[in-house]
C-alpha atoms as a PDB file:
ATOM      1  CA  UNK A   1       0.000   0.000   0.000  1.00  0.00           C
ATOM      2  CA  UNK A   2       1.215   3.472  -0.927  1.00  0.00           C
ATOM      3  CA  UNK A   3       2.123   6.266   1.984  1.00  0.00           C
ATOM      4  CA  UNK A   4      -0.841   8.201  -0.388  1.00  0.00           C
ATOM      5  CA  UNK A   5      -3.257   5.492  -0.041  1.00  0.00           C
ATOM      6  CA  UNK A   6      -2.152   5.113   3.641  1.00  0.00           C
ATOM      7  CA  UNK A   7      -2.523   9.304   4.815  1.00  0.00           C
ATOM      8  CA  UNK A   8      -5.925   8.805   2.031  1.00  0.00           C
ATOM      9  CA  UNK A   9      -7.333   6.272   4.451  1.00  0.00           C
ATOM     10  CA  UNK A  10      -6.278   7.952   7.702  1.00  0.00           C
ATOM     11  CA  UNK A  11      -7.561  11.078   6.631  1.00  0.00           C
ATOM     12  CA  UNK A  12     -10.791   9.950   6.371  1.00  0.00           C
ATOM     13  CA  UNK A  13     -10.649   7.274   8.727  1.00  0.00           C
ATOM     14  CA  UNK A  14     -10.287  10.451  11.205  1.00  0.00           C
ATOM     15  CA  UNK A  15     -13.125  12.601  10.092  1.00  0.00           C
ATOM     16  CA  UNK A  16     -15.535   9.743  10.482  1.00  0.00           C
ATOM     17  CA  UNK A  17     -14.451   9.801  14.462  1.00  0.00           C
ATOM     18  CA  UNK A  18     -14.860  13.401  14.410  1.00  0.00           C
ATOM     19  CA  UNK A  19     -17.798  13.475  13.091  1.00  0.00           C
ATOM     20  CA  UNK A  20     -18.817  10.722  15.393  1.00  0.00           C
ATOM     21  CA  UNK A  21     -17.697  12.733  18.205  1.00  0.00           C
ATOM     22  CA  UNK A  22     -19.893  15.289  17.225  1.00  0.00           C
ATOM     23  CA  UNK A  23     -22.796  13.589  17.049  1.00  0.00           C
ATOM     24  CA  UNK A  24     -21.848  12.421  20.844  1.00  0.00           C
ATOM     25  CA  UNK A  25     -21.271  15.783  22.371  1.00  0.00           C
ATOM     26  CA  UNK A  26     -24.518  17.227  20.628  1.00  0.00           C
ATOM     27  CA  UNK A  27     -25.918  14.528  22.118  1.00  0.00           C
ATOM     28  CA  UNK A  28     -25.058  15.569  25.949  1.00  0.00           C
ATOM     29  CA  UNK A  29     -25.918  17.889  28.474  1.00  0.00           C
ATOM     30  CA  UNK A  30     -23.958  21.009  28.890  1.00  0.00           C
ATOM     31  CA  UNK A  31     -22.990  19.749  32.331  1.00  0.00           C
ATOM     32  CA  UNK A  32     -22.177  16.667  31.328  1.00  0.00           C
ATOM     33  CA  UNK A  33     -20.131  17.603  28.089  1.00  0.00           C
ATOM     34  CA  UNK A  34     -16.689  15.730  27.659  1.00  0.00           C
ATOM     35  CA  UNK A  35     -15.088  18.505  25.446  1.00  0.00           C
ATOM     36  CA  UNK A  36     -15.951  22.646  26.122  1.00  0.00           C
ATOM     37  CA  UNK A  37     -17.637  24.958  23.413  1.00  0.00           C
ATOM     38  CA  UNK A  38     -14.731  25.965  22.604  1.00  0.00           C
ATOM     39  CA  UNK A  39     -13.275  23.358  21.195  1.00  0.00           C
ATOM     40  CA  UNK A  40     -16.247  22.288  19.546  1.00  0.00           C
ATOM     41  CA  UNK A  41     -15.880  25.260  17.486  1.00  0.00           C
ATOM     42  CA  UNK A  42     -12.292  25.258  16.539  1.00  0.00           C
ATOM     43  CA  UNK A  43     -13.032  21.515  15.046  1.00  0.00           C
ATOM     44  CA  UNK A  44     -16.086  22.632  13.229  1.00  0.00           C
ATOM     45  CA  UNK A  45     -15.157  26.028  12.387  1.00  0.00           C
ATOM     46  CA  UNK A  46     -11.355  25.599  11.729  1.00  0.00           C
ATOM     47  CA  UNK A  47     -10.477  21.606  11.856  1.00  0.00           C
ATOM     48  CA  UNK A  48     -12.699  20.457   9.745  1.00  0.00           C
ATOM     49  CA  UNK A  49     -12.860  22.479   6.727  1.00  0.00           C
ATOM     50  CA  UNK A  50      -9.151  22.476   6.748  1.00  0.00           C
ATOM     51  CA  UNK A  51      -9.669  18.358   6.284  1.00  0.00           C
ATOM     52  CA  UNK A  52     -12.623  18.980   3.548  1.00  0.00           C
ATOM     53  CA  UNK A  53      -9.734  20.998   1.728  1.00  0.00           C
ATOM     54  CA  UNK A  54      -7.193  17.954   2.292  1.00  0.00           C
ATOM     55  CA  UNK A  55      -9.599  16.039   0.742  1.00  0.00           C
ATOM     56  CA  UNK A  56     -10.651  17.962  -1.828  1.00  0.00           C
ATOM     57  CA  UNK A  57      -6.906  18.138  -3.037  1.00  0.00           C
ATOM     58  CA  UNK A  58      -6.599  14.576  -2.758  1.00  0.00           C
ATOM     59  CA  UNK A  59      -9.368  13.713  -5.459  1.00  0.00           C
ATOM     60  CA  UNK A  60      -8.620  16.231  -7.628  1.00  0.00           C
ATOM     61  CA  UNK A  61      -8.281  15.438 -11.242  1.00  0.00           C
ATOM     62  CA  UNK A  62      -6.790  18.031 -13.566  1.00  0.00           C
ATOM     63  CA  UNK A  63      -8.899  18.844 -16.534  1.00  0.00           C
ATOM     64  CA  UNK A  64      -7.045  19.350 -19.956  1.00  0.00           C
ATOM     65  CA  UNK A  65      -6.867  23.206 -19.530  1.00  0.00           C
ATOM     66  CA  UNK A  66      -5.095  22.331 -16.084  1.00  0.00           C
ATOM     67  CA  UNK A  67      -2.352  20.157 -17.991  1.00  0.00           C
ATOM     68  CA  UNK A  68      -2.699  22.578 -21.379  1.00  0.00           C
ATOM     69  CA  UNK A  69      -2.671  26.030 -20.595  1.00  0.00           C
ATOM     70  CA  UNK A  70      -2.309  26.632 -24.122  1.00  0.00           C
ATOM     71  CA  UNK A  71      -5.226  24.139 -25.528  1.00  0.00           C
ATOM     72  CA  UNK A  72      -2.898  21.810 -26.789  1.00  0.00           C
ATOM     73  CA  UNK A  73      -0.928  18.683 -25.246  1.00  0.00           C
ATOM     74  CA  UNK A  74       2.495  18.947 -25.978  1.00  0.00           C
ATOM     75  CA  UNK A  75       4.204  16.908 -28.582  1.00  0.00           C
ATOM     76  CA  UNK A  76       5.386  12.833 -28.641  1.00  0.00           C
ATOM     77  CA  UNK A  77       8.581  11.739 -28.602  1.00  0.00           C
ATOM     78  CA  UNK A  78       7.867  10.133 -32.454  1.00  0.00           C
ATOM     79  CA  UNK A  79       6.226  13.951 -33.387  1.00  0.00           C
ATOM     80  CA  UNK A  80       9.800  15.894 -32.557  1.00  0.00           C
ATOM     81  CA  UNK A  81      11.720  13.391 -33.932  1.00  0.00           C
ATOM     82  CA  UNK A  82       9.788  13.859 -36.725  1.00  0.00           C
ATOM     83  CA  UNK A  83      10.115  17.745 -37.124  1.00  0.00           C
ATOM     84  CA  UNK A  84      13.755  17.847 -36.432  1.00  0.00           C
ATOM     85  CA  UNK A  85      14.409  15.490 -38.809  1.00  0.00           C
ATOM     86  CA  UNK A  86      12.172  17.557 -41.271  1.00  0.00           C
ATOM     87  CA  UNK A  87      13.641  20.365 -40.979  1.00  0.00           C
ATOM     88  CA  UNK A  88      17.121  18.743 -40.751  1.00  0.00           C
ATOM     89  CA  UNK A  89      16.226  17.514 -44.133  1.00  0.00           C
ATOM     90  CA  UNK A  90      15.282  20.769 -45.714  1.00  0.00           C
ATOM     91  CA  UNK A  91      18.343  22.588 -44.187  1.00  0.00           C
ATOM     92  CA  UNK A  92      20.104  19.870 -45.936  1.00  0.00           C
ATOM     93  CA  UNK A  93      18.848  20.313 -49.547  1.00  0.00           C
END
């Protein structure tokens, strides 16, 4: 398994607890609350959509203007070989 597919799974492996915690603390009684408001809102407010944006990055899939600024994918191997030998050729004659 690759370290990516490893911090992949532990990354979301994590916000499934959180979010299970969540659902816990909403759950209880002020007085009987395991973590303060406090933190509560740094883990919604800051936590997790800082892991959302992890995520996000992780399945991102560049679209052909991302790889092609220009429109159009650069050239093969078998297509510059084929120029520099054409113009090689009419340098040459």
């Amino acid at each position: 398994m690759s370290d990516f597919s490893v911090f992949s799974t532990l990354l979301r492996d994590f916000r499934k607890q959180l979010d299970e915690l969540l659902i816990r603390e909403g759950k209880r009684h002020m007085m009987d609350a395991h973590l303060d408001f406090a933190t509560l809102a740094a883990i919604e407010e800051h936590l997790i959509p800082a892991m959302d944006e992890v995520e996000a990055a992780l399945d991102w899939q560049p679209s052909d203007e991302d790889l092609y600024p220009g429109g159009e994918p650069p050239m093969t191997m078998q297509e510059m070989h084929s120029a520099a030998h054409a113009q090689h050729m009419a340098m040459h004659n």
